[in-house]
PDB file of N, CA and C in Angstrom:
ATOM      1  N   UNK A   1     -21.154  -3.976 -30.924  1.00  0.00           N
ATOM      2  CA  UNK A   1     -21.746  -3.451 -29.713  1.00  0.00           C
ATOM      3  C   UNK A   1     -22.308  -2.067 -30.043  1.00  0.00           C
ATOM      4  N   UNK A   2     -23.319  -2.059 -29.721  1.00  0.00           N
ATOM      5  CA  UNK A   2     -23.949  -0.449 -29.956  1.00  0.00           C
ATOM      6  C   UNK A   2     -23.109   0.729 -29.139  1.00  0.00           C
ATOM      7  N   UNK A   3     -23.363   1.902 -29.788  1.00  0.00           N
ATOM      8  CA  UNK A   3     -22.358   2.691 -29.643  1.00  0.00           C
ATOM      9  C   UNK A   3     -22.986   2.999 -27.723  1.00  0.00           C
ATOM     10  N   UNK A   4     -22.016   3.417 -27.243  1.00  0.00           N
ATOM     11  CA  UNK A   4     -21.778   3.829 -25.900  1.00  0.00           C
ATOM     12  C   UNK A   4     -22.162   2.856 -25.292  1.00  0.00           C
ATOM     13  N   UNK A   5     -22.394   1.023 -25.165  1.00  0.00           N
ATOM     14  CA  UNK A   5     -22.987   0.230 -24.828  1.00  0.00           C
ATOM     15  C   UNK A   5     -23.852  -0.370 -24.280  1.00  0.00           C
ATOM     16  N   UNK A   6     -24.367  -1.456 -23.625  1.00  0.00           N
ATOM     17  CA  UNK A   6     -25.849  -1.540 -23.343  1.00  0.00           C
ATOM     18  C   UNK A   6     -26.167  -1.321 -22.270  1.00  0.00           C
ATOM     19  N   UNK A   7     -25.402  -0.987 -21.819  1.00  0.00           N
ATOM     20  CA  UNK A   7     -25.935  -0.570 -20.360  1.00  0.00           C
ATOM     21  C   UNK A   7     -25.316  -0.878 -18.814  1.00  0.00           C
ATOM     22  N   UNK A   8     -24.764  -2.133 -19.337  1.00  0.00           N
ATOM     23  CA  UNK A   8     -24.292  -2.799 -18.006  1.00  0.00           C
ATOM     24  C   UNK A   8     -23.001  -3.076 -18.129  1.00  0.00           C
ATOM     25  N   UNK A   9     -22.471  -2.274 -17.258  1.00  0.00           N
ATOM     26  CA  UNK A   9     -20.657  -2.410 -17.420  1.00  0.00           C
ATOM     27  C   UNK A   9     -20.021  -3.625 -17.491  1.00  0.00           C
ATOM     28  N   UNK A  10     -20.656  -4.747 -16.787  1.00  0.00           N
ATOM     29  CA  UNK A  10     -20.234  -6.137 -16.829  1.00  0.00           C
ATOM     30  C   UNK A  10     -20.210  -6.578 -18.297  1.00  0.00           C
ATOM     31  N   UNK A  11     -21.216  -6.634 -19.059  1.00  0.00           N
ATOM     32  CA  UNK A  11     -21.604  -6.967 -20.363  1.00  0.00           C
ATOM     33  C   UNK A  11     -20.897  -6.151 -20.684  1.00  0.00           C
ATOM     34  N   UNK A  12     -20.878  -4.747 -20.795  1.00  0.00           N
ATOM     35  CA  UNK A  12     -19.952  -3.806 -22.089  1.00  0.00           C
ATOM     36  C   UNK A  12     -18.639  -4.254 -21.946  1.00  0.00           C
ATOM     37  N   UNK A  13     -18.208  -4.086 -20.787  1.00  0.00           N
ATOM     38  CA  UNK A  13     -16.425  -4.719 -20.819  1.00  0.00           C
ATOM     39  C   UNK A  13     -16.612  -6.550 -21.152  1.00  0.00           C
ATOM     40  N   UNK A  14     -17.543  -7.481 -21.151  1.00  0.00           N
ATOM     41  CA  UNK A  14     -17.151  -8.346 -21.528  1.00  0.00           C
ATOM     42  C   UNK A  14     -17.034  -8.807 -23.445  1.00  0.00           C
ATOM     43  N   UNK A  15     -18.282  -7.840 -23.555  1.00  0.00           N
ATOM     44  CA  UNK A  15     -17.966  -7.590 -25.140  1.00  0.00           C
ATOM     45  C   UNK A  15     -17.232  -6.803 -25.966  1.00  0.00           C
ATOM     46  N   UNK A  16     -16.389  -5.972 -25.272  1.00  0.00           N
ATOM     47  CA  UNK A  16     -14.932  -5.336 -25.816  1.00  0.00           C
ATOM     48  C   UNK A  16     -14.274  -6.290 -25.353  1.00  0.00           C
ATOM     49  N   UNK A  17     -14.119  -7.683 -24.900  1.00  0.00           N
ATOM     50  CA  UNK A  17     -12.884  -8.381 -25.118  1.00  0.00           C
ATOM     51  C   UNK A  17     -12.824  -9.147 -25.881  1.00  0.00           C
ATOM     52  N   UNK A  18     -13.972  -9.568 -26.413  1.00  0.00           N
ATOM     53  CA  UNK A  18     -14.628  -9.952 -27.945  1.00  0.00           C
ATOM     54  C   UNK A  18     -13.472  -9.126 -28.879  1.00  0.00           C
ATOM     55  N   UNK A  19     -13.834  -7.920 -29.198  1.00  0.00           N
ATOM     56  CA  UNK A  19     -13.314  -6.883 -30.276  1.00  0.00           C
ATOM     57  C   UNK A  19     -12.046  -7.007 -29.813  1.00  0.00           C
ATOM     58  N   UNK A  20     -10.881  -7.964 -28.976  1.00  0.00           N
ATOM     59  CA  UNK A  20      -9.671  -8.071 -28.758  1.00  0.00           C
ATOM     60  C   UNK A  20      -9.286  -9.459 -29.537  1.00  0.00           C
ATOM     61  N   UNK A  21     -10.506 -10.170 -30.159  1.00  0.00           N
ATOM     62  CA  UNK A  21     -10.038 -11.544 -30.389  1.00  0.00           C
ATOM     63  C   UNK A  21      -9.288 -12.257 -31.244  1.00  0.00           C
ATOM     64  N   UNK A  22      -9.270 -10.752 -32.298  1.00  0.00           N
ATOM     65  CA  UNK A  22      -8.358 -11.407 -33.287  1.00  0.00           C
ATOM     66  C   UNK A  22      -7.009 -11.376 -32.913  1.00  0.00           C
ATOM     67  N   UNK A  23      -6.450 -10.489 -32.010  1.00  0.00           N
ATOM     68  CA  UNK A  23      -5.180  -9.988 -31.498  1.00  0.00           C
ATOM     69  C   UNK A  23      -4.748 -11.287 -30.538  1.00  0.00           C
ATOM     70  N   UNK A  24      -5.488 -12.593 -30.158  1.00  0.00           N
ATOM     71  CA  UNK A  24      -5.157 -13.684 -29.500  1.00  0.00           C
ATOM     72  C   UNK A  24      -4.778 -14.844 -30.264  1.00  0.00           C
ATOM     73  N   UNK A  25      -3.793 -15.348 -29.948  1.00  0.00           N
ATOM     74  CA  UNK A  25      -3.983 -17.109 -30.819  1.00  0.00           C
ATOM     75  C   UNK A  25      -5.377 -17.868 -30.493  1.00  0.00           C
ATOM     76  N   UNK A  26      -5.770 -18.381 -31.511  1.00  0.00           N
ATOM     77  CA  UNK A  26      -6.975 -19.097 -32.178  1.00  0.00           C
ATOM     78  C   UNK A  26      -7.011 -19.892 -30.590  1.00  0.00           C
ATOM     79  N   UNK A  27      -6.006 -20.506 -29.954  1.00  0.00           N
ATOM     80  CA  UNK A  27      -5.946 -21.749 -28.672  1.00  0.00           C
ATOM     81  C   UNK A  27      -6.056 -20.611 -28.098  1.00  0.00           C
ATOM     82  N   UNK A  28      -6.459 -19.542 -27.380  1.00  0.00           N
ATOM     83  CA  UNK A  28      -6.732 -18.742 -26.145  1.00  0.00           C
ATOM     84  C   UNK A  28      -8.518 -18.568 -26.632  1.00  0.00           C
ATOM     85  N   UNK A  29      -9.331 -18.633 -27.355  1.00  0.00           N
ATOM     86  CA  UNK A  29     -10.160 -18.180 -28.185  1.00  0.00           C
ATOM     87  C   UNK A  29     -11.155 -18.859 -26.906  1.00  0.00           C
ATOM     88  N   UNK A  30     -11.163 -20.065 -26.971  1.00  0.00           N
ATOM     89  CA  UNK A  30     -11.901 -20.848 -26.188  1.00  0.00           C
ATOM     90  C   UNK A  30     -12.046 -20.356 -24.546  1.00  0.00           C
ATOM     91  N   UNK A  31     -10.914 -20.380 -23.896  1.00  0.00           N
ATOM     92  CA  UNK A  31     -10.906 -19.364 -22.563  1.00  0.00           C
ATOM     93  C   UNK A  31     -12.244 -18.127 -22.649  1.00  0.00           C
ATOM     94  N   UNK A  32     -11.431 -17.251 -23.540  1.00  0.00           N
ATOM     95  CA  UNK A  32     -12.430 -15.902 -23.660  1.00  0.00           C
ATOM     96  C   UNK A  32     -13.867 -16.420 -23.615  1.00  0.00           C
ATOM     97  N   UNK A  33     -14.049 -17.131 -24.763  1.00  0.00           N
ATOM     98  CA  UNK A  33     -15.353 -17.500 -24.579  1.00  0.00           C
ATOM     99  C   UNK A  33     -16.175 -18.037 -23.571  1.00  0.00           C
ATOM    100  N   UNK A  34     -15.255 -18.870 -22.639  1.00  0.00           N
ATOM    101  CA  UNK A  34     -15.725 -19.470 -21.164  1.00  0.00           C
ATOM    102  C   UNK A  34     -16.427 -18.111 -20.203  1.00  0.00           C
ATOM    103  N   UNK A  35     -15.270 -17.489 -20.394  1.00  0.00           N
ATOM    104  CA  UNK A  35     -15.439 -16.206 -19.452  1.00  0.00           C
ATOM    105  C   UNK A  35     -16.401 -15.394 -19.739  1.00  0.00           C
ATOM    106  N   UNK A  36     -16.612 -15.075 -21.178  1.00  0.00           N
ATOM    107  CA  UNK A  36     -17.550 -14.296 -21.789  1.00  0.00           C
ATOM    108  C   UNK A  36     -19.220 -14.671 -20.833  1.00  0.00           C
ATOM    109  N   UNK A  37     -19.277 -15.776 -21.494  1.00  0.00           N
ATOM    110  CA  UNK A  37     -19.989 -17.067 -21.035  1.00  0.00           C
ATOM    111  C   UNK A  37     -20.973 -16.514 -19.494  1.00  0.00           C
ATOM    112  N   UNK A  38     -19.405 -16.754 -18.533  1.00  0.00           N
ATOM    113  CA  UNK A  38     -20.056 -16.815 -17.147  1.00  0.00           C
ATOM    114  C   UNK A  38     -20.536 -15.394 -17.043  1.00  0.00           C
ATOM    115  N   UNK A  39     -19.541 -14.994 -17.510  1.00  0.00           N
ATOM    116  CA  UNK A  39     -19.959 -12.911 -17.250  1.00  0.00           C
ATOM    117  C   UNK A  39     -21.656 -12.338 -17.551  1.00  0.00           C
ATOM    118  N   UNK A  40     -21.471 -13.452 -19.296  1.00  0.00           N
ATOM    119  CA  UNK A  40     -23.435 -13.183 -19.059  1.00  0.00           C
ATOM    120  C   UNK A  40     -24.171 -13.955 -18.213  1.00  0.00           C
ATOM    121  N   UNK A  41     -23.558 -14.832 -17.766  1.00  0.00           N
ATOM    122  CA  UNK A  41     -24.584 -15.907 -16.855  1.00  0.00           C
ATOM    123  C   UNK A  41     -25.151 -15.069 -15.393  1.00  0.00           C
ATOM    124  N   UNK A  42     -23.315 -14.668 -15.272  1.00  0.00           N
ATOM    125  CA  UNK A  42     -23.961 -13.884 -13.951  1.00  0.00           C
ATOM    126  C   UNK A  42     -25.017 -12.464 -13.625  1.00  0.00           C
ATOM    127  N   UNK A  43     -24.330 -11.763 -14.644  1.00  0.00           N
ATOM    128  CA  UNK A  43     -25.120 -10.921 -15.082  1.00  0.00           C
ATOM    129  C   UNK A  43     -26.901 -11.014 -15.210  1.00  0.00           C
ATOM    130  N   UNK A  44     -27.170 -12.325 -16.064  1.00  0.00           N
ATOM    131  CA  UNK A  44     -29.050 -12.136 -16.341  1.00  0.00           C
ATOM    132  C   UNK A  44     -29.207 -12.887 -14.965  1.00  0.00           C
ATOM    133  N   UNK A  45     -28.135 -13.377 -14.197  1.00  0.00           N
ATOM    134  CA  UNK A  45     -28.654 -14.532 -12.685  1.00  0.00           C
ATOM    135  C   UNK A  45     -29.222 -12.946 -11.815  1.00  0.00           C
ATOM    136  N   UNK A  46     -28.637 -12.036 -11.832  1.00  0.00           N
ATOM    137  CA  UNK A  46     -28.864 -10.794 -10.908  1.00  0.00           C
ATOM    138  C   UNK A  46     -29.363  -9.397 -11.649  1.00  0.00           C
ATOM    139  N   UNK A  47     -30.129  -9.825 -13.085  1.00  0.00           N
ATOM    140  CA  UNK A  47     -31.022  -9.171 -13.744  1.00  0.00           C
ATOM    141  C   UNK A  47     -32.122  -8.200 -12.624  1.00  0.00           C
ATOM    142  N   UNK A  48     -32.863  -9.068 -12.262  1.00  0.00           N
ATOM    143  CA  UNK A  48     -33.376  -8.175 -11.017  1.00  0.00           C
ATOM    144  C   UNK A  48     -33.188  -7.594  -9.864  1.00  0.00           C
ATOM    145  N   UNK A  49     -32.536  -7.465  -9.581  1.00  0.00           N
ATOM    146  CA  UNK A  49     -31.441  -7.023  -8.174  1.00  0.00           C
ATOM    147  C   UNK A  49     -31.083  -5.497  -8.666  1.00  0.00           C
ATOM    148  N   UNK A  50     -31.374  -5.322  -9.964  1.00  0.00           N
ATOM    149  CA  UNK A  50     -30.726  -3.887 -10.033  1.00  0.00           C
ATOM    150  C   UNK A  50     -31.769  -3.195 -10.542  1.00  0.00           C
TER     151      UNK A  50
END
């Protein structure tokens, strides 16, 4: 993640839980990623709104 992040708090906190992933068992890996997932979905869904 670029330093001080990209901009959008949703995205920056969802990609510092990335940089938590090794600290999870390999079977939680998949979750994160779901979540990761929706966090950008919702995020570019309300791209223009801000």
């Amino acid at each position: 993640m670029p330093e001080g992040g990209i901009g959008d708090p949703r995205v920056d906190a969802a990609l510092q839980r990335l940089d938590s992933l090794d600290e999870l068992p390999v079977s939680e890996h998949v979750e994160q990623y779901d979540a990761l997932h929706r966090t950008l979905q919702d995020a570019l869904a309300t791209i223009d709104e801000g």
